[in-house]
Protein backbone atom coordinates (compact mmCIF):
# COMPACT_ATOMS: atom_id res chain seq x y z
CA UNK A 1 -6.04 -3.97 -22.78
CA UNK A 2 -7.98 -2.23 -19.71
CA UNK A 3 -7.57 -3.89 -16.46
CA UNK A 4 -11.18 -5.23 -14.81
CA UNK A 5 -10.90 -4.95 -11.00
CA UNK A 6 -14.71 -5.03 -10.67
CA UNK A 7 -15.61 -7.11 -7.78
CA UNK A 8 -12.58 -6.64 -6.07
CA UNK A 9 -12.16 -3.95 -2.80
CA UNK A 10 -9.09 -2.34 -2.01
CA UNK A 11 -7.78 -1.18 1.38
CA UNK A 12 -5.45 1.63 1.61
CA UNK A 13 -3.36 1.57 4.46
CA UNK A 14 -2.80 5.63 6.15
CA UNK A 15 -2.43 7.83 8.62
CA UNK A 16 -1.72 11.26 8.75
CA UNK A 17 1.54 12.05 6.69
CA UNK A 18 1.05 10.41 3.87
CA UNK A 19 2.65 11.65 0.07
CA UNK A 20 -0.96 12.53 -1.06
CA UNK A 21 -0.44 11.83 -4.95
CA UNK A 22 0.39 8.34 -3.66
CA UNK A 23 -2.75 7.46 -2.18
CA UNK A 24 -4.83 9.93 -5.07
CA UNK A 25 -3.30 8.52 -8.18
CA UNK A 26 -3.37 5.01 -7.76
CA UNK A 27 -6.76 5.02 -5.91
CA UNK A 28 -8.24 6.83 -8.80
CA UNK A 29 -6.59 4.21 -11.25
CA UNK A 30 -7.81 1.52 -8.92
CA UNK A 31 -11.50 3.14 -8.92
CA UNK A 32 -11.40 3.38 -12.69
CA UNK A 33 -10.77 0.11 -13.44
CA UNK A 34 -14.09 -1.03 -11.27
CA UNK A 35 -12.34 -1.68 -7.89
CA UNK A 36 -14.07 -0.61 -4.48
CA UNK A 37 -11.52 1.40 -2.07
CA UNK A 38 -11.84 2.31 1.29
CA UNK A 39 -8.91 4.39 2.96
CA UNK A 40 -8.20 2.35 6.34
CA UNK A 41 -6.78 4.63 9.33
CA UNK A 42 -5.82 4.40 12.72
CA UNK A 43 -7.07 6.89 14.42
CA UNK A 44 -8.93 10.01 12.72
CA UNK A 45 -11.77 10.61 10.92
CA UNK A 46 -10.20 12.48 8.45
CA UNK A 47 -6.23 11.82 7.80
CA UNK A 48 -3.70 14.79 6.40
CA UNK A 49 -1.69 14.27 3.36
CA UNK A 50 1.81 16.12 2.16
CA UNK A 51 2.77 17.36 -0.81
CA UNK A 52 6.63 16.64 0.07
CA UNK A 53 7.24 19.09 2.77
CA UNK A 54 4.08 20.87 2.94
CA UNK A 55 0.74 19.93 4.04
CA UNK A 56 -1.82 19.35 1.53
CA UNK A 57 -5.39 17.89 1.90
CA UNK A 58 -7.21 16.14 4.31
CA UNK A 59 -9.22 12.87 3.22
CA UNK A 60 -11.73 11.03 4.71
CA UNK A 61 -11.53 7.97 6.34
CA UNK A 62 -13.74 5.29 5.16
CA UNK A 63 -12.49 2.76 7.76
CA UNK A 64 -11.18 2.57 11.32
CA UNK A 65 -8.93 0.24 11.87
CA UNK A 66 -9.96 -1.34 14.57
CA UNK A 67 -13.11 -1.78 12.69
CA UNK A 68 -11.67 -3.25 9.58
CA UNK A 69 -11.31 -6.76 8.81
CA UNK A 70 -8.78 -7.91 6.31
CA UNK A 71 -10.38 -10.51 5.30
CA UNK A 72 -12.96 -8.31 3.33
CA UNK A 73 -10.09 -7.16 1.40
CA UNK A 74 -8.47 -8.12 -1.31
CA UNK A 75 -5.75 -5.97 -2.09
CA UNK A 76 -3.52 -3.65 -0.19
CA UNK A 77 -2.08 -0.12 -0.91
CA UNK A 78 0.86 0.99 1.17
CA UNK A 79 1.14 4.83 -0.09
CA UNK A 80 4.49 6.38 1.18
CA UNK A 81 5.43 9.68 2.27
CA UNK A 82 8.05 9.39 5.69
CA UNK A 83 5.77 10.25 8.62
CA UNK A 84 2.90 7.80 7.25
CA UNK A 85 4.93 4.47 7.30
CA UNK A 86 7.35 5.67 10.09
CA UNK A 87 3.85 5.88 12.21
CA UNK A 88 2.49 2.58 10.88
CA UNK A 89 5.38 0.30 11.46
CA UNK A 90 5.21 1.30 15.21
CA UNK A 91 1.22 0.36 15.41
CA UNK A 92 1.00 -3.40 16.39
CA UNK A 93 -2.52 -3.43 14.67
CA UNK A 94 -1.30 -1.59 11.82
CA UNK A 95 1.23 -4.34 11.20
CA UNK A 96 -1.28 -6.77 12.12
CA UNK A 97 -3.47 -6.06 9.42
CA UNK A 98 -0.29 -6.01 7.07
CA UNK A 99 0.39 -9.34 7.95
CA UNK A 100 -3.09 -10.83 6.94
CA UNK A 101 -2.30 -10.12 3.75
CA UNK A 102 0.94 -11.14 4.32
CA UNK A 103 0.09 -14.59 5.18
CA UNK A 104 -2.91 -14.98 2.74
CA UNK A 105 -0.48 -14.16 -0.23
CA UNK A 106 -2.96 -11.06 -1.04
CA UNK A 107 -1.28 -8.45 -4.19
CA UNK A 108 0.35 -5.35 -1.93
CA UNK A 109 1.61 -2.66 -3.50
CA UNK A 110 3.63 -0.13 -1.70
CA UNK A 111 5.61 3.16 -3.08
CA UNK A 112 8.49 5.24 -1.57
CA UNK A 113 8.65 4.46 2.43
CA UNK A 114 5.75 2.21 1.92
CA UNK A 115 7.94 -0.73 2.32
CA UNK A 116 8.83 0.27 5.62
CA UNK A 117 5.63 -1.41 7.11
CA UNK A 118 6.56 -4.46 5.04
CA UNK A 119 9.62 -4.87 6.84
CA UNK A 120 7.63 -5.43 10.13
CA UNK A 121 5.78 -8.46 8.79
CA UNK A 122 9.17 -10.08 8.34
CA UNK A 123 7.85 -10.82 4.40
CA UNK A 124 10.39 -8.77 2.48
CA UNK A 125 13.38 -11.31 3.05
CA UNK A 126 14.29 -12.92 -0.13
CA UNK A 127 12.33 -10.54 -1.97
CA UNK A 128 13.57 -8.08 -4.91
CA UNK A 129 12.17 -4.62 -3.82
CA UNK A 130 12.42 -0.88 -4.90
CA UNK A 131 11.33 2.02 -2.78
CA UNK A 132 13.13 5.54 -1.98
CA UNK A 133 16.60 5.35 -1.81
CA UNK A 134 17.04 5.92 1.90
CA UNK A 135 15.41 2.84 2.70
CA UNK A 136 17.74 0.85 0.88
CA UNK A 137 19.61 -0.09 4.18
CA UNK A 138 16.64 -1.00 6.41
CA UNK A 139 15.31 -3.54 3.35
CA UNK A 140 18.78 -5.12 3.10
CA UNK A 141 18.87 -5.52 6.53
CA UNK A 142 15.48 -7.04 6.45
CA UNK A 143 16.57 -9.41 4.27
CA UNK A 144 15.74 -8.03 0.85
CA UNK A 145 17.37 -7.52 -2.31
CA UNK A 146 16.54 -3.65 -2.83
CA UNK A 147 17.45 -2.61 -6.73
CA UNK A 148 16.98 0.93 -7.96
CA UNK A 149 14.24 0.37 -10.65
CA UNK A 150 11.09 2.36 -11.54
CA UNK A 151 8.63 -0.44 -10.23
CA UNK A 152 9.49 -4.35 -9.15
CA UNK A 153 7.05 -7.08 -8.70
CA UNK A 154 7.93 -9.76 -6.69
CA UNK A 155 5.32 -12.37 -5.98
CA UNK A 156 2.36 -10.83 -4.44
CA UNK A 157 4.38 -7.74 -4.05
CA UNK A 158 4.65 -4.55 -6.74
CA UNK A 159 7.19 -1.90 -5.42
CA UNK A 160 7.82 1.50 -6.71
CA UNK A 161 10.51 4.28 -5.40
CA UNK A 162 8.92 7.54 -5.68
CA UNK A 163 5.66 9.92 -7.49
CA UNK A 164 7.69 10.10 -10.58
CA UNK A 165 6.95 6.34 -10.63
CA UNK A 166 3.53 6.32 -10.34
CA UNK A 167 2.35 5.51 -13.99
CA UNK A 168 4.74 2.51 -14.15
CA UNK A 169 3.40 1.94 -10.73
CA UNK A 170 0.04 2.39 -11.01
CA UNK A 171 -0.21 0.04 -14.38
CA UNK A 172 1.26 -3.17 -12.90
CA UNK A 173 -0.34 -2.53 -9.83
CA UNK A 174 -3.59 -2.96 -11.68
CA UNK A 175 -2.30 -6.29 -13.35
CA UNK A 176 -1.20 -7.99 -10.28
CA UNK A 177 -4.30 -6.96 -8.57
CA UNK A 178 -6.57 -8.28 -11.62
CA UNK A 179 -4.28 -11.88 -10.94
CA UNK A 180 -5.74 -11.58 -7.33
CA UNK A 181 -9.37 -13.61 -7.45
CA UNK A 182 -12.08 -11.63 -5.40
CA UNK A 183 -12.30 -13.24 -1.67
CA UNK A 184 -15.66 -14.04 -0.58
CA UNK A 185 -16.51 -11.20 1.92
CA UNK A 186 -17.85 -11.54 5.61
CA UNK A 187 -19.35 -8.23 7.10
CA UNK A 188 -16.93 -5.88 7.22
């Protein structure tokens, strides 16, 4: 059964540093099954991604953050990659925005070090979450129960550890974000 996200707009959460196929793959999954995305960055016009170690391309950025309101949104993508999340964690407006969604009980879903801005909210304890291995300690300490799986949802939250994921990560992504109803929009 295809997966109707028409209606619905989808903010995904970067800066520079970010695993690109994490942001590609599930945006493209997101844009085929009728959602609107719009790639939400701190500070650039244009953001870098990685291809593991390397860089890779540069995307633009369809919204500054300053200049986006959650509210408009109704779904969040966390892509990983280390630098990305690393940088977002330590942006008070960055978690800010996180915690909208947070607090609204809005779908996130969040792959690899993803989670890492999660933890900042304070909304992973009590929660069963996957992500890369080497954040297994800084989820547990957050409170969470971290479990090596391929993808984990957890109330509003969908989890997945790594690229290889992505297809098992991408398709209940879709599912929880269909469960979402589209919020009534102010200006964004």
């Amino acid at each position: 059964m295809a997966v109707n996200l028409a209606g619905r707009t989808v903010a995904i959460l970067v800066t520079d540093g970010f695993e690109q196929k994490e942001l590609t793959e599930p945006k493209a999954a997101l844009e085929r099954a009728g959602a609107i995305t719009h790639i939400v960055a701190p500070d650039n016009a244009e953001v870098q991604g990685w291809n593991h170690d390397e860089k890779a391309d540069t995307f633009s950025v369809d919204k500054k953050l300053e200049d986006a309101t959650p509210d408009y949104y109704d779904a969040l993508l966390l892509p990983g990659g280390v630098r990305n999340p690393d940088m977002l964690r330590m942006n008070p407006d960055a978690v800010k925005f996180v915690q909208h969604f947070v607090d609204t009980g809005k779908p996130i879903a969040a792959i690899c070090h993803g989670p890492w801005t999660l933890i900042e909210t304070g909304a992973v304890r009590g929660k069963t979450i996957t992500s890369w291995p080497s954040l297994k300690t800084d989820l547990s300490n957050a409170g969470a129960r971290w479990v090596n799986e391929e993808v984990v949802v957890d109330g509003s939250f969908v989890t997945s550890r790594k690229p290889d994921d992505l297809p098992a990560f991408n398709d209940r992504m879709l599912e929880l974000f269909a469960g979402a109803q589209p919020r009534a929009r102010a200006a964004s």
